[in-house]
PDB file of N, CA and C in Angstrom:
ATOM      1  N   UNK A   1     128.239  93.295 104.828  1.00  0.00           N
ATOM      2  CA  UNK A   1     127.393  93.957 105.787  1.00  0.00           C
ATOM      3  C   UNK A   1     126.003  94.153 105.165  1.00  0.00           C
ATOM      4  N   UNK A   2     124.650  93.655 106.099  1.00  0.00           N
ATOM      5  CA  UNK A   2     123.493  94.153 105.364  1.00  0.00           C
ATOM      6  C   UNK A   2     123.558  95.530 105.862  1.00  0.00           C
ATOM      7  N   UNK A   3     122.207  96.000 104.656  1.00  0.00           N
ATOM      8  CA  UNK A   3     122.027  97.413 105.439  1.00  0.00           C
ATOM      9  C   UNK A   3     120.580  97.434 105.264  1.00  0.00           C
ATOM     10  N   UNK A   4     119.863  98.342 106.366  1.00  0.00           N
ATOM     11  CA  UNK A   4     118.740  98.186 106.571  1.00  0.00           C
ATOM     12  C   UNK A   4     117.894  99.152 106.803  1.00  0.00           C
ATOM     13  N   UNK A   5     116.931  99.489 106.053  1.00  0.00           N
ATOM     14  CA  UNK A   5     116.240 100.162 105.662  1.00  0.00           C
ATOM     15  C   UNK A   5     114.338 100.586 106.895  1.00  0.00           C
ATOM     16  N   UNK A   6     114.229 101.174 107.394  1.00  0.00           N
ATOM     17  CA  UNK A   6     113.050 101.400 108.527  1.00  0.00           C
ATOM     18  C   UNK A   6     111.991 102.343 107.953  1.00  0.00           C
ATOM     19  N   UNK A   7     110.878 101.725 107.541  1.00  0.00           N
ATOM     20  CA  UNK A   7     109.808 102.903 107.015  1.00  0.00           C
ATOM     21  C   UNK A   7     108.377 103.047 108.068  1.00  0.00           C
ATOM     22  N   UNK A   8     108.648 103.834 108.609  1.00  0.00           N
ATOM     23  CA  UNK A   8     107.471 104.215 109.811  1.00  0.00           C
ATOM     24  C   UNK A   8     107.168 105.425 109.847  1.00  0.00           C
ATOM     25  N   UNK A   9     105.973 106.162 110.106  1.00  0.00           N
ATOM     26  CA  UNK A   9     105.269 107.752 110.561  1.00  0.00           C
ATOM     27  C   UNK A   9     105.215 107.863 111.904  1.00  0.00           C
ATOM     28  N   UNK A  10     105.722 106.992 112.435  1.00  0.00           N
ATOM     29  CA  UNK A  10     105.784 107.392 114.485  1.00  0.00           C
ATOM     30  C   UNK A  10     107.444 107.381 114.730  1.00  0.00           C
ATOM     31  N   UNK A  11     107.897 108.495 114.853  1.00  0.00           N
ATOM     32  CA  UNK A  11     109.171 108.584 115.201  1.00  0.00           C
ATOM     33  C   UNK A  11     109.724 107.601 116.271  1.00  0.00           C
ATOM     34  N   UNK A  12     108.539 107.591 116.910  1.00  0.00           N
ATOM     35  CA  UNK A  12     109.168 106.554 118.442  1.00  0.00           C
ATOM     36  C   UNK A  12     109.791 105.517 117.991  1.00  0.00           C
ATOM     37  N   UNK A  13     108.584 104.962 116.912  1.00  0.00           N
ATOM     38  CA  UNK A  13     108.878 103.069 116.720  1.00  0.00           C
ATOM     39  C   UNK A  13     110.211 102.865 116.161  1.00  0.00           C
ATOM     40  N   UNK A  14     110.617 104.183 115.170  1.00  0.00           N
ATOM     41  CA  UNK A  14     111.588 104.297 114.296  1.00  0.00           C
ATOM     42  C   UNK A  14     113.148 104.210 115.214  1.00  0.00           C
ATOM     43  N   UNK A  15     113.028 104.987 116.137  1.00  0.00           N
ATOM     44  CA  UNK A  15     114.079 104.864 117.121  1.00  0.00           C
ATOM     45  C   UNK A  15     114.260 104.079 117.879  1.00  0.00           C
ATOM     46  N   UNK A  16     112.969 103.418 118.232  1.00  0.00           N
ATOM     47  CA  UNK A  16     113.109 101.512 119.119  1.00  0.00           C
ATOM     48  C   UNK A  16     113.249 100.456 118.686  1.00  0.00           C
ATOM     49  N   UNK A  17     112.984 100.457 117.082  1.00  0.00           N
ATOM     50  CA  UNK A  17     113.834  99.409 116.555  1.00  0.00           C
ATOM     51  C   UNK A  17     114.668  99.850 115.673  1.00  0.00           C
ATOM     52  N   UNK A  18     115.540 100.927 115.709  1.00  0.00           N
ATOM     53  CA  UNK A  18     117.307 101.458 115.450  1.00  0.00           C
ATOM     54  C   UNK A  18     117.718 101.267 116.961  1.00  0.00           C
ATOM     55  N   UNK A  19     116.907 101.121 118.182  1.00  0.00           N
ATOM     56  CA  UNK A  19     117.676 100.927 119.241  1.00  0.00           C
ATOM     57  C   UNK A  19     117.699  99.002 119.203  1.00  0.00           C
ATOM     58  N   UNK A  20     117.090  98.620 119.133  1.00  0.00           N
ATOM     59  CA  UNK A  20     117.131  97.160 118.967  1.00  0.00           C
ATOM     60  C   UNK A  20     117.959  96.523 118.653  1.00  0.00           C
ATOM     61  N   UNK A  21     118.132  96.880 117.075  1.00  0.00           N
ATOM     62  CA  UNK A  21     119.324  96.326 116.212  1.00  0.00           C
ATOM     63  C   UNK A  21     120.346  96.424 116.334  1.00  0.00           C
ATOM     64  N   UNK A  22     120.742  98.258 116.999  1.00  0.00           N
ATOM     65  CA  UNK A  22     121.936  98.870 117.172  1.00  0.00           C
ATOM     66  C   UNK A  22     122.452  97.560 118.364  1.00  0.00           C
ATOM     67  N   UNK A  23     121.949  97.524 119.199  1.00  0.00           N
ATOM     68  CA  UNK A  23     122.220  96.400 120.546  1.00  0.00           C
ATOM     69  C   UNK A  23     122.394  95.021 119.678  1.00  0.00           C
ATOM     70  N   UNK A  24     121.720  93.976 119.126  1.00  0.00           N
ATOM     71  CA  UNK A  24     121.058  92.710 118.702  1.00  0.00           C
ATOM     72  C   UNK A  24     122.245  92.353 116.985  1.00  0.00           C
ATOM     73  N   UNK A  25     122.386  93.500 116.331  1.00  0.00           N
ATOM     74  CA  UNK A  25     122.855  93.068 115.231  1.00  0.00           C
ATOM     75  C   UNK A  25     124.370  94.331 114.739  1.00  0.00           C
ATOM     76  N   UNK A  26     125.302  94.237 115.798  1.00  0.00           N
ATOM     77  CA  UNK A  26     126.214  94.867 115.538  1.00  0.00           C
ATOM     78  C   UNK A  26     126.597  95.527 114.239  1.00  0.00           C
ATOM     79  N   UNK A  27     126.535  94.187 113.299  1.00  0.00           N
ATOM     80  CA  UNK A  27     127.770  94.855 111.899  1.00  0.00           C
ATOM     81  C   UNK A  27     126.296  95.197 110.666  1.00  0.00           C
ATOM     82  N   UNK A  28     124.946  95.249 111.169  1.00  0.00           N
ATOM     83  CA  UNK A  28     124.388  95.601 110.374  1.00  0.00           C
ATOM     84  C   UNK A  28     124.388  97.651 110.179  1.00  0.00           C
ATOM     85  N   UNK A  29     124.218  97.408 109.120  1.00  0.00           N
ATOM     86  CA  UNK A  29     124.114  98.834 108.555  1.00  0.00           C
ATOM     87  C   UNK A  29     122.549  99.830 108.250  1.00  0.00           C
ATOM     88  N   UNK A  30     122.452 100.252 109.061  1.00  0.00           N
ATOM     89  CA  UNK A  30     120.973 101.422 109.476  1.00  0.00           C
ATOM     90  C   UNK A  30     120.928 102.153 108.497  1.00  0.00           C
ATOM     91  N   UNK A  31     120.139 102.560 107.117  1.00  0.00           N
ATOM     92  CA  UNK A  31     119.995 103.504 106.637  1.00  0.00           C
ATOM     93  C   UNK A  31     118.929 104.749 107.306  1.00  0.00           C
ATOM     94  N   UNK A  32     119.216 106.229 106.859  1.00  0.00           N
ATOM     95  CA  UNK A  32     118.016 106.580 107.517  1.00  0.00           C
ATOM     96  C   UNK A  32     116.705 106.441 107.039  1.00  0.00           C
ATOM     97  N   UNK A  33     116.455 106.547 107.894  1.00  0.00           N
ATOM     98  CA  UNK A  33     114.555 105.661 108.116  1.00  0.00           C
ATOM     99  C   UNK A  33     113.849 107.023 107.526  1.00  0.00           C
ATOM    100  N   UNK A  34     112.916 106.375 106.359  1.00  0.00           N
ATOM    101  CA  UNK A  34     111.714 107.215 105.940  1.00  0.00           C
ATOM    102  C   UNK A  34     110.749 107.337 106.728  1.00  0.00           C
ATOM    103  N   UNK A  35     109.527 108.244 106.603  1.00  0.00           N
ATOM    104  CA  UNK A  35     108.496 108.299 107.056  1.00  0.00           C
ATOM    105  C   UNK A  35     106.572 107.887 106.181  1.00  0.00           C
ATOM    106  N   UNK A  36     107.172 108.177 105.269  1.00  0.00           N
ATOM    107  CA  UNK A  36     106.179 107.600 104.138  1.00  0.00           C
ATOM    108  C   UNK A  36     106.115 106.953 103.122  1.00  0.00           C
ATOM    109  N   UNK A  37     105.356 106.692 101.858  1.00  0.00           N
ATOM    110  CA  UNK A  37     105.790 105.115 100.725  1.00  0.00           C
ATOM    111  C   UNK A  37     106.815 105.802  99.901  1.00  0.00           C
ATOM    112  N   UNK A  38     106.259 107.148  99.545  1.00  0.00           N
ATOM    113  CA  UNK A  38     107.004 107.675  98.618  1.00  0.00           C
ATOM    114  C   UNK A  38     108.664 108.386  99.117  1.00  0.00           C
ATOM    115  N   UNK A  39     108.781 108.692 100.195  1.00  0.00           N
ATOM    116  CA  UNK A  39     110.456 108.480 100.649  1.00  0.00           C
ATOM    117  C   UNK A  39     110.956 106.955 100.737  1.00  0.00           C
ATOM    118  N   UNK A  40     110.048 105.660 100.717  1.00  0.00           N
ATOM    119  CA  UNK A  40     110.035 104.458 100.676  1.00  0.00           C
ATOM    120  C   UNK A  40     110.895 104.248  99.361  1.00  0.00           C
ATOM    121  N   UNK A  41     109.950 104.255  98.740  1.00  0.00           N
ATOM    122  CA  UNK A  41     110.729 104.453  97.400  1.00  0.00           C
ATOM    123  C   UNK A  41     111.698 105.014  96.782  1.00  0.00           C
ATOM    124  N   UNK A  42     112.178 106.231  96.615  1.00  0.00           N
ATOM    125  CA  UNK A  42     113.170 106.792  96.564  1.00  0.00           C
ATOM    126  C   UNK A  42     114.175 106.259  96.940  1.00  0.00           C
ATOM    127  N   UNK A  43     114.389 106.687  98.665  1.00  0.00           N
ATOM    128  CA  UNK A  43     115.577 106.214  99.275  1.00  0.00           C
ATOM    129  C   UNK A  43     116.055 104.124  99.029  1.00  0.00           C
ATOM    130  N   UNK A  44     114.759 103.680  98.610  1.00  0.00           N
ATOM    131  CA  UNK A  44     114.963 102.302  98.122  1.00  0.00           C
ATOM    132  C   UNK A  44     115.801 102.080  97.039  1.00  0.00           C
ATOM    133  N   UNK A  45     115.318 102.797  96.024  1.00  0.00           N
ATOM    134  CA  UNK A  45     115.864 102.813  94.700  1.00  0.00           C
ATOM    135  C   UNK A  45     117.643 103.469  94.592  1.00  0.00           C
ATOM    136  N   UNK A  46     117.307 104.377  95.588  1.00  0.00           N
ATOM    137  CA  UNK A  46     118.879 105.138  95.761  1.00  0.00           C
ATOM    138  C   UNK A  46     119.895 103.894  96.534  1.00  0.00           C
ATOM    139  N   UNK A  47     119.626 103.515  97.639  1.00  0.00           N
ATOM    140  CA  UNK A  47     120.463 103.111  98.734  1.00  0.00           C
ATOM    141  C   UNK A  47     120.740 101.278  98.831  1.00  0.00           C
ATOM    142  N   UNK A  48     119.928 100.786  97.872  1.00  0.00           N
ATOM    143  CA  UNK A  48     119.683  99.659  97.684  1.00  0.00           C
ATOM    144  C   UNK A  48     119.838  98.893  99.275  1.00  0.00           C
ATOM    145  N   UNK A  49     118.300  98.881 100.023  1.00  0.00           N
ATOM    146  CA  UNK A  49     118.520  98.222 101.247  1.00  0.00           C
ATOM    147  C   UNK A  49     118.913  96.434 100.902  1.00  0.00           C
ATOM    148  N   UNK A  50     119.059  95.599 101.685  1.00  0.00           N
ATOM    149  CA  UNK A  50     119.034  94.227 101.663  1.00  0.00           C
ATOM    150  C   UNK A  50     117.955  94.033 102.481  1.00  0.00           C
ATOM    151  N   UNK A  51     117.452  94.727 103.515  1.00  0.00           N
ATOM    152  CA  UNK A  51     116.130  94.371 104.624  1.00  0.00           C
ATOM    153  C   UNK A  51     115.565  95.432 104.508  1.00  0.00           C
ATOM    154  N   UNK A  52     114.247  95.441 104.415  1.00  0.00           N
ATOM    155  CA  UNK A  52     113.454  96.821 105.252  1.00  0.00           C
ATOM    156  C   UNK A  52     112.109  96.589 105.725  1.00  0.00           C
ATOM    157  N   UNK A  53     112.485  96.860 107.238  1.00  0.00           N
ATOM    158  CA  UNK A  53     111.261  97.093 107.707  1.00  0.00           C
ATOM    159  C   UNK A  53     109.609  98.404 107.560  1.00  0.00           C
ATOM    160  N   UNK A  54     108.604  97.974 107.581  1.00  0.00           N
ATOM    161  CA  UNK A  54     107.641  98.751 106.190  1.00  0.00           C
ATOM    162  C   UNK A  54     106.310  98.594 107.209  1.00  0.00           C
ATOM    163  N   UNK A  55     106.032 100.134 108.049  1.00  0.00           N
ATOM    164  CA  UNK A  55     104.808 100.160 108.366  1.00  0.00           C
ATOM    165  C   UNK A  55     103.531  99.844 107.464  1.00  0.00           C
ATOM    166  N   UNK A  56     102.469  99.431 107.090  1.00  0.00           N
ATOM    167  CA  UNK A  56     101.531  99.166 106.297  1.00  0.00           C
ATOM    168  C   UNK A  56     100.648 100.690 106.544  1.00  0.00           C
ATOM    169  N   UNK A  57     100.792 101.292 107.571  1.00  0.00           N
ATOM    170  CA  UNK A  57      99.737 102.233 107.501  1.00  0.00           C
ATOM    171  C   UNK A  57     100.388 103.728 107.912  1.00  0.00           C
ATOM    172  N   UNK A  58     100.693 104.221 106.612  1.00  0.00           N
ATOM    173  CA  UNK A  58     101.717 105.519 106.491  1.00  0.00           C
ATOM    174  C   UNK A  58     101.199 106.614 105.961  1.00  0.00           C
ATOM    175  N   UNK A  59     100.926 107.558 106.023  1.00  0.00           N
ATOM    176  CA  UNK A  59     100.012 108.665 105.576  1.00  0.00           C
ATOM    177  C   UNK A  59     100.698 108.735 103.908  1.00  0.00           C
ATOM    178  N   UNK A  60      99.583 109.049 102.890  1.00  0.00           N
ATOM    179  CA  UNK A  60      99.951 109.008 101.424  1.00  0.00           C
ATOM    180  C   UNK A  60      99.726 107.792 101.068  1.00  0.00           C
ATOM    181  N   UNK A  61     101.284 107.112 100.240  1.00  0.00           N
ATOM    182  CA  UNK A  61     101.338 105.995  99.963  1.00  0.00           C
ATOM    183  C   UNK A  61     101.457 104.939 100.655  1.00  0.00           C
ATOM    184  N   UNK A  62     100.648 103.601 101.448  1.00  0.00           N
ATOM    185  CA  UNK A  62     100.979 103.286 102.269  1.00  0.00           C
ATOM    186  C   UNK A  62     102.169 102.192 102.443  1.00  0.00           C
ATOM    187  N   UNK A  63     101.992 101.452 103.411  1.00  0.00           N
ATOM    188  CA  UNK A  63     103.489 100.379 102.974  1.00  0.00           C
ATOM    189  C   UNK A  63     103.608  99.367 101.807  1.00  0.00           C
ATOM    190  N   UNK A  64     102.248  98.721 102.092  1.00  0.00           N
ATOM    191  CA  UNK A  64     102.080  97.732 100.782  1.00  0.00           C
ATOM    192  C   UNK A  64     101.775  97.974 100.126  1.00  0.00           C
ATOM    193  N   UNK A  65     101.549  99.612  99.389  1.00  0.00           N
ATOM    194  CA  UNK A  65     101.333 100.071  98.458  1.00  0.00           C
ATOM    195  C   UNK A  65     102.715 100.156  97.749  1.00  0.00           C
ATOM    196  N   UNK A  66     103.361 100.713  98.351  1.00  0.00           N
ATOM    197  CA  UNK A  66     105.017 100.949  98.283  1.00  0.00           C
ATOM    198  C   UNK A  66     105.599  99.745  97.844  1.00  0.00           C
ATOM    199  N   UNK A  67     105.942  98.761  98.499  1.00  0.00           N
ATOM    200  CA  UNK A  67     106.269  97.745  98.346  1.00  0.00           C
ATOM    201  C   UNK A  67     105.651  97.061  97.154  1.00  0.00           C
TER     202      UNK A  67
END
């Protein structure tokens, strides 16, 4: 099973594509979704995603900073 990792600061987007996948990619595995680089990190290092999706423009650290 992958599991997959969502880093966004707009709650909406965060829940429309966990609604996406939830529909589109059954046996994948949703971690919960950060909001900034530095929960990016962390929860990266902890949860070891296989995918993550990575806003570029996140208050603090941004995505491709993170990354």
């Amino acid at each position: 099973m992958w599991k997959l990792l969502i880093a966004d600061d707009e709650e909406i987007e965060c829940l429309g594509l966990e609604m996406m996948i939830r529909k589109n990619f059954k046996t994948m595995e949703l971690l919960p979704s950060v909001s900034n680089g530095v929960e990016l990190i962390k929860k990266a290092e902890l949860l070891r995603p296989n995918i993550m999706i990575v806003d570029i423009n996140m208050p603090g650290l941004n995505g491709l900073e993170a990354l």
